[in-house]
Protein backbone atom coordinates (compact mmCIF):
# COMPACT_ATOMS: atom_id res chain seq x y z
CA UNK A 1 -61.16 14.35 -27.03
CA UNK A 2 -64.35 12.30 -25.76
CA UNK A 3 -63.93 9.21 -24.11
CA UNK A 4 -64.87 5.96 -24.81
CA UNK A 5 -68.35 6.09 -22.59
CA UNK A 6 -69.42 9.19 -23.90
CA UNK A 7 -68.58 7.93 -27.20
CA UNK A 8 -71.49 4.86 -26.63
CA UNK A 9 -73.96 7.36 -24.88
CA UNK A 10 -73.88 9.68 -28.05
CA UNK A 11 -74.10 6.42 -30.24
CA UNK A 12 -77.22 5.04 -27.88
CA UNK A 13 -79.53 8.82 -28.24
CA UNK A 14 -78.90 8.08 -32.20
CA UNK A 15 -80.18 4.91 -32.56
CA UNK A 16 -83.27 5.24 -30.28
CA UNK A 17 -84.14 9.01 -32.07
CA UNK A 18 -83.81 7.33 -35.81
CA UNK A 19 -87.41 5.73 -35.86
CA UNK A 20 -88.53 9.21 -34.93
CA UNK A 21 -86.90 11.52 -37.03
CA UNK A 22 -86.56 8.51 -40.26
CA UNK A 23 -89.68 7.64 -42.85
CA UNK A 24 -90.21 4.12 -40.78
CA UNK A 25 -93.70 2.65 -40.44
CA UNK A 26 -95.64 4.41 -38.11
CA UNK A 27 -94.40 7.52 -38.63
CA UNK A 28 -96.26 10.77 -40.16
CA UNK A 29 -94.60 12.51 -42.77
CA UNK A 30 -94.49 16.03 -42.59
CA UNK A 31 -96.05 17.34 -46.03
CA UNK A 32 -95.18 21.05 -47.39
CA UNK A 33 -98.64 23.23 -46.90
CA UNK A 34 -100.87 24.49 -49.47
CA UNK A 35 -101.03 28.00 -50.05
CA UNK A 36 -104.60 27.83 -48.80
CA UNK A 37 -103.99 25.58 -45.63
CA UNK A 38 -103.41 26.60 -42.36
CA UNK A 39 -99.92 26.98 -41.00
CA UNK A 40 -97.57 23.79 -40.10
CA UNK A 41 -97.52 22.94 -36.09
CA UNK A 42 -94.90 23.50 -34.02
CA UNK A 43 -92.71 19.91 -33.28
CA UNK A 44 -93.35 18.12 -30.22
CA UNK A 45 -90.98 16.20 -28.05
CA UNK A 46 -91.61 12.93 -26.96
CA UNK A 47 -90.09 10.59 -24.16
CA UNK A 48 -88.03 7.54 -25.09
CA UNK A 49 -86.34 5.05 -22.95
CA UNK A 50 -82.53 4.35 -23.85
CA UNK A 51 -79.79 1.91 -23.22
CA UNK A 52 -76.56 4.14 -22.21
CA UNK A 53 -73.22 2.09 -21.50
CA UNK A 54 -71.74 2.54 -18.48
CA UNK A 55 -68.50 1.44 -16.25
CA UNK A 56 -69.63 -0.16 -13.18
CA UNK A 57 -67.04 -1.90 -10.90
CA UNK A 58 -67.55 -5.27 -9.23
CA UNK A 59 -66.50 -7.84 -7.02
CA UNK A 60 -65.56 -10.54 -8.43
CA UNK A 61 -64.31 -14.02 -7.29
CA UNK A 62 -61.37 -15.64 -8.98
CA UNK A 63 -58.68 -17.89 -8.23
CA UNK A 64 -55.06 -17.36 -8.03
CA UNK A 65 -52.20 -19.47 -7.56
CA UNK A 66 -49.79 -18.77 -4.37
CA UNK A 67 -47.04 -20.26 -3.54
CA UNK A 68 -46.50 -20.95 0.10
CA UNK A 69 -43.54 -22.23 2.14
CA UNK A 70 -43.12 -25.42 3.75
CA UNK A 71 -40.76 -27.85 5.64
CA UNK A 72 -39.98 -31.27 4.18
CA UNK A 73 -37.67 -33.50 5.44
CA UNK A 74 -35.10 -35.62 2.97
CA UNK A 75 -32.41 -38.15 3.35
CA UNK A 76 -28.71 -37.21 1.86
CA UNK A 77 -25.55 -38.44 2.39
CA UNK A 78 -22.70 -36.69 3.88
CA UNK A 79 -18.92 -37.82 4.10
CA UNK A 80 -16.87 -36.72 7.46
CA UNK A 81 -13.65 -37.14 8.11
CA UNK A 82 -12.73 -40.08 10.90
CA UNK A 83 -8.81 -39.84 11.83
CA UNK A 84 -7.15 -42.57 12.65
CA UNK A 85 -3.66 -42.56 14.33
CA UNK A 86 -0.80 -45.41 14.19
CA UNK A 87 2.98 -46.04 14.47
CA UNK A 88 5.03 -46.26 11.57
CA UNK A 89 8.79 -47.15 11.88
CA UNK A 90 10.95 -44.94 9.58
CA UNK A 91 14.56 -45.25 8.62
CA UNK A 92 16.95 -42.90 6.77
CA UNK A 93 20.64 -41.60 6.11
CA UNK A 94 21.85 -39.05 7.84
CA UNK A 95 25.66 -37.02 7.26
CA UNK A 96 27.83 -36.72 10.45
CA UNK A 97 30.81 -34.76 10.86
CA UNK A 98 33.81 -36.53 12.03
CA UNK A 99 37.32 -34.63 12.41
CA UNK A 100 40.44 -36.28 11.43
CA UNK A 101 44.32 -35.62 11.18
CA UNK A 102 46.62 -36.21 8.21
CA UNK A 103 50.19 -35.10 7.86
CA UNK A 104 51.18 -32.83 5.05
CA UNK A 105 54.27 -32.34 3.33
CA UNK A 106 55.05 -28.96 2.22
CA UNK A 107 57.94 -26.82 0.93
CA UNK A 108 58.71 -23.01 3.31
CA UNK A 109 60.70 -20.16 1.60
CA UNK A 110 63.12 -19.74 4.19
CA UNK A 111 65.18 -16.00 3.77
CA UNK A 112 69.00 -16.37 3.43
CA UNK A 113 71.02 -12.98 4.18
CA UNK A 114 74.35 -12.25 2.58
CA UNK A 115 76.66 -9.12 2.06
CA UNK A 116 77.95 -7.96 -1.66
CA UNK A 117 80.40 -5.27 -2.88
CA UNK A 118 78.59 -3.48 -5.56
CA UNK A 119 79.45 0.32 -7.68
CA UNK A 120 77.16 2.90 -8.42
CA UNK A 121 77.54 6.23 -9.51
CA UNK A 122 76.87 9.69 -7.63
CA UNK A 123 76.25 13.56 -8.63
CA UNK A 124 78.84 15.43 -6.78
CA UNK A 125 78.10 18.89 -6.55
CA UNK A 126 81.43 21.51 -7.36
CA UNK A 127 82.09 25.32 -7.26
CA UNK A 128 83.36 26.92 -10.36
CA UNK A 129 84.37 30.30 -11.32
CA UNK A 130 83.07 31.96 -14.40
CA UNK A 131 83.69 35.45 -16.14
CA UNK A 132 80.77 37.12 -17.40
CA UNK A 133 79.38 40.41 -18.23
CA UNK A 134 76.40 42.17 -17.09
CA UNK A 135 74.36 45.61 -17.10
CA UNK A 136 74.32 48.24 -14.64
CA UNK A 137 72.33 51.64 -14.58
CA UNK A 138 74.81 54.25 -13.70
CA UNK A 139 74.43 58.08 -13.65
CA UNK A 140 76.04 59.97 -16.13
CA UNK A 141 76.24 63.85 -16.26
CA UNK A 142 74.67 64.95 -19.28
CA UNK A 143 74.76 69.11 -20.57
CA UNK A 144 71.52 70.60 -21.57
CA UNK A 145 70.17 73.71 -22.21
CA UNK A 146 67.18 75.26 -20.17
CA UNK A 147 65.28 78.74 -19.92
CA UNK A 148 65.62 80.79 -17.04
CA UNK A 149 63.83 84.17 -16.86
CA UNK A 150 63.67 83.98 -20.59
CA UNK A 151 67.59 83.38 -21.00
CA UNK A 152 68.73 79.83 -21.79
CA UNK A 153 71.44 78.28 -20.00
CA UNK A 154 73.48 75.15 -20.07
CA UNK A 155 73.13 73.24 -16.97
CA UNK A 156 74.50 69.82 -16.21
CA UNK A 157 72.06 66.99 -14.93
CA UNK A 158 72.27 63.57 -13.98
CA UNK A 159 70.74 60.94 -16.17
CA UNK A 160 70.61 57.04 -15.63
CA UNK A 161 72.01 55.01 -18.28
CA UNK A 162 72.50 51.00 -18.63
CA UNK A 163 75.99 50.57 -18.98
CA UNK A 164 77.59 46.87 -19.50
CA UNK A 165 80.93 45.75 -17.40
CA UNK A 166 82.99 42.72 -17.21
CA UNK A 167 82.21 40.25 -13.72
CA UNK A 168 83.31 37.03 -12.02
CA UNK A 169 80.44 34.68 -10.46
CA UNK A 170 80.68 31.09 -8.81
CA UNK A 171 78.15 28.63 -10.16
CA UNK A 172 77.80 25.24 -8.71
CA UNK A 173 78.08 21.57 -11.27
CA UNK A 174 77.68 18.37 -10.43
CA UNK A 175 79.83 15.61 -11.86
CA UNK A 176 79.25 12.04 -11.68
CA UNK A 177 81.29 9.89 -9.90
CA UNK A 178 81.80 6.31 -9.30
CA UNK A 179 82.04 4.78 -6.18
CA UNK A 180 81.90 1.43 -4.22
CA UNK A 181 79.60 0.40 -0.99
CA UNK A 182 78.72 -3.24 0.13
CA UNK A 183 74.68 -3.79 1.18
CA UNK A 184 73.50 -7.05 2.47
CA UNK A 185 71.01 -8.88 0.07
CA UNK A 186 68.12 -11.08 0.70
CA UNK A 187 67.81 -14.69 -1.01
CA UNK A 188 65.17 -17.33 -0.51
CA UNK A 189 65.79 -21.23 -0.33
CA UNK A 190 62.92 -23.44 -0.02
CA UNK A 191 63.07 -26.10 2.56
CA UNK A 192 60.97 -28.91 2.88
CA UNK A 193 59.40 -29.69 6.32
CA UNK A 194 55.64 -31.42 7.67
CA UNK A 195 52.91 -30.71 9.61
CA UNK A 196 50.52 -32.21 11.44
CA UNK A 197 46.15 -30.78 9.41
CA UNK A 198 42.74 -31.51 11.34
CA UNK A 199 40.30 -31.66 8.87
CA UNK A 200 36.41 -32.71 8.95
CA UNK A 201 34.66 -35.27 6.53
CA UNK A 202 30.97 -36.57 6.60
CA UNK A 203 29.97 -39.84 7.10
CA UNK A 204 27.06 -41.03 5.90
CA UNK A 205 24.90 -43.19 9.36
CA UNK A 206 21.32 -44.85 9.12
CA UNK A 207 19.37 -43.82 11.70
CA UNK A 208 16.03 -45.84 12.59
CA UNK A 209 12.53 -43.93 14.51
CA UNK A 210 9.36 -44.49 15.28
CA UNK A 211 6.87 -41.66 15.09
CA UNK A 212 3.18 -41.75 15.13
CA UNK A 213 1.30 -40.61 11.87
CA UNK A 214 -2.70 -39.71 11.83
CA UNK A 215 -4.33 -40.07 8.63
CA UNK A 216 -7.70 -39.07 7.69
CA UNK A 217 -10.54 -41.41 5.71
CA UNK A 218 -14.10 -40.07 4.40
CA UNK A 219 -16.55 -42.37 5.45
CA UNK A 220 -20.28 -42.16 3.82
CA UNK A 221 -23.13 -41.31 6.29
CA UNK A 222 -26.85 -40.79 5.41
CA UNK A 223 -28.39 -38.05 7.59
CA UNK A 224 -32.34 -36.58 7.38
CA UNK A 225 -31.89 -32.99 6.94
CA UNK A 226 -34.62 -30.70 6.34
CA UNK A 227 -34.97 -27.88 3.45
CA UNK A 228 -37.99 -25.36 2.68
CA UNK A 229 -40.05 -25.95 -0.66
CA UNK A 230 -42.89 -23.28 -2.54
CA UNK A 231 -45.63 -25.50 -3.12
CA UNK A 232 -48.42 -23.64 -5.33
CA UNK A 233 -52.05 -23.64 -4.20
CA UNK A 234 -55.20 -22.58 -5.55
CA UNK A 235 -56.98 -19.44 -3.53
CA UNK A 236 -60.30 -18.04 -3.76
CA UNK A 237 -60.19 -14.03 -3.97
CA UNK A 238 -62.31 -11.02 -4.50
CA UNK A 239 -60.81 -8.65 -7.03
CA UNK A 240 -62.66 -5.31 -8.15
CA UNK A 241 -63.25 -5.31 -12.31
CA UNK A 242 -64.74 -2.79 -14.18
CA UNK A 243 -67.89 -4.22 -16.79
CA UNK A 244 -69.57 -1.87 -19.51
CA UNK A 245 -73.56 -2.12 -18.59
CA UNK A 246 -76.30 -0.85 -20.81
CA UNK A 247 -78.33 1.20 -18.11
CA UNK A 248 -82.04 2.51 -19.09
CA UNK A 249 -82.24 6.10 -19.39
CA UNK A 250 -85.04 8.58 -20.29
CA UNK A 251 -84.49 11.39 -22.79
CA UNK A 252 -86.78 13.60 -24.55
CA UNK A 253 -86.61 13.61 -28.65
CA UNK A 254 -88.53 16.06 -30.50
CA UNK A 255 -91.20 14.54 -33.32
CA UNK A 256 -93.21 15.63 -36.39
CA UNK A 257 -97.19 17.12 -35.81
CA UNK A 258 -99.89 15.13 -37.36
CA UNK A 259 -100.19 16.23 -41.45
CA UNK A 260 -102.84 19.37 -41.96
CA UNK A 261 -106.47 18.96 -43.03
CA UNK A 262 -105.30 20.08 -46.73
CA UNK A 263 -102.97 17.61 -47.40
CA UNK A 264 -105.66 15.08 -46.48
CA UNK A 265 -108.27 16.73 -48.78
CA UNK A 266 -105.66 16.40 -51.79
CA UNK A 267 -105.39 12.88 -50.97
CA UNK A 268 -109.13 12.50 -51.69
CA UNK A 269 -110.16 11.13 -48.13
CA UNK A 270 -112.36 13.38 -45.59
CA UNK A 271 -110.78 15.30 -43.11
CA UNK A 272 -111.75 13.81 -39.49
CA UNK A 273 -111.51 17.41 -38.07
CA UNK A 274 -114.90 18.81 -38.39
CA UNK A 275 -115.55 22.52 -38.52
CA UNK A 276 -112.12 22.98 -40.26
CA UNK A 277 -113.81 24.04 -43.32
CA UNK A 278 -112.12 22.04 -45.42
């Protein structure tokens, strides 16, 4: 990619190289040669002067608007608090506890003791005899037979067997009886009787002070106070720009030889080249 000022240079060579290589006034055209003329000339190059843009950087003066700080006095006003003490007499009611006495009438459960004859009826325990019957392992001799060096013979053993036999045993009952005891017995009477109850009641007293009370009033003052303000001012300064400047420059551009003797014979005008033969 070609920048921007090589972009213009390119465009500058172009334009000053068109009269040159275009069909402008002034300019020789270049004519094909005969077969019998002599051979076309080499092109020549000539020098032109050209305008190529360029970035040049200056100094420049231009003004700018700072803002700079300064003091300023003003007039606002402020409240402060002025206290101002006085006495103020105050009265209110107040509860105070007095004790009193009262007598009270009441009635007492007095316990009253007496004895009473009175049945009730007891378990009382007696031995009985009974008969019964009951069963009792007892040997009894028993025949059997057994082998003995191969030979059987009757032996008698003893075997236990549960035989049942009449028997007498004592066994305790109880039967109820009835009997009498006397037990003493509580009963209550009430009985009136007094006593003599402290008790405590309020009674409301007015009670009368003086105390001091402060209060506090805003009062308006106006006090000069001073505060810092940007005020804006215009300033001269020197800033570096860049400007696009058309600066002369030489190049060489390559241009068309004079036209050959035969093309000017064809033309029907004398060639100025003497001794060309033509």
């Amino acid at each position: 990619m070609l920048s921007r000022p090589m972009i213009l240079v390119l465009l500058g060579v172009l334009v000053a190289a068109a009269p040159a290589w275009g069909a402008g006034p002034g300019a020789q055209a270049c004519a094909p040669a005969a077969e019998s003329c002599a051979p076309a000339p080499q092109p020549q190059c000539v020098q032109k002067t050209i305008l190529c843009p360029t970035l040049v950087t200056e100094d420049r003066v231009v003004t700018v608007t700072e803002c700079r700080a300064e003091t300023r006095n003003y007039t606002c006003t402020v409240y402060k608090t002025e206290r101002q003490t006085k006495q103020v007499q105050r009265q209110c009611t107040v509860m105070v506890p007095e004790v009193r006495t009262r007598t009270e009438e009441y009635t007492v459960c007095r316990p009253v003791w007496t004895e009473e004859t009175r049945q009730h009826t007891v378990m009382v325990p007696h031995c009985e005899t009974r008969q019964g019957t009951r069963k009792v392992c007892r040997m009894v001799p028993v025949k059997e037979t057994r082998m003995v060096c191969e030979k059987p013979v009757e032996v008698i053993c003893m075997r236990a067997q549960m035989v049942e036999e009449p028997c007498t045993y004592t066994v305790t009952v109880c039967r109820p009886e009835t009997r009498t005891c006397k037990v003493r017995v509580c009963h209550y009477e009430q009985v009136p009787a007094t006593r003599t109850v402290c008790y405590t009641v309020c009674v409301p007293k007015t009670k009368t002070w003086t105390e001091n009370v402060t209060t506090c009033r805003q009062v308006p003052v106006q006090e000069t106070r001073q505060r810092t303000v940007m005020v804006p001012h215009q300033v001269q300064k020197t800033v570096k720009v860049q400007v696009c400047k058309m600066v002369p420059k030489t190049v060489s551009v390559p241009v068309c030889a004079p036209a050959p003797c035969c093309e000017v014979r064809a033309r029907g005008v004398g060639c100025r080249h003497h001794g060309c033969g033509c």
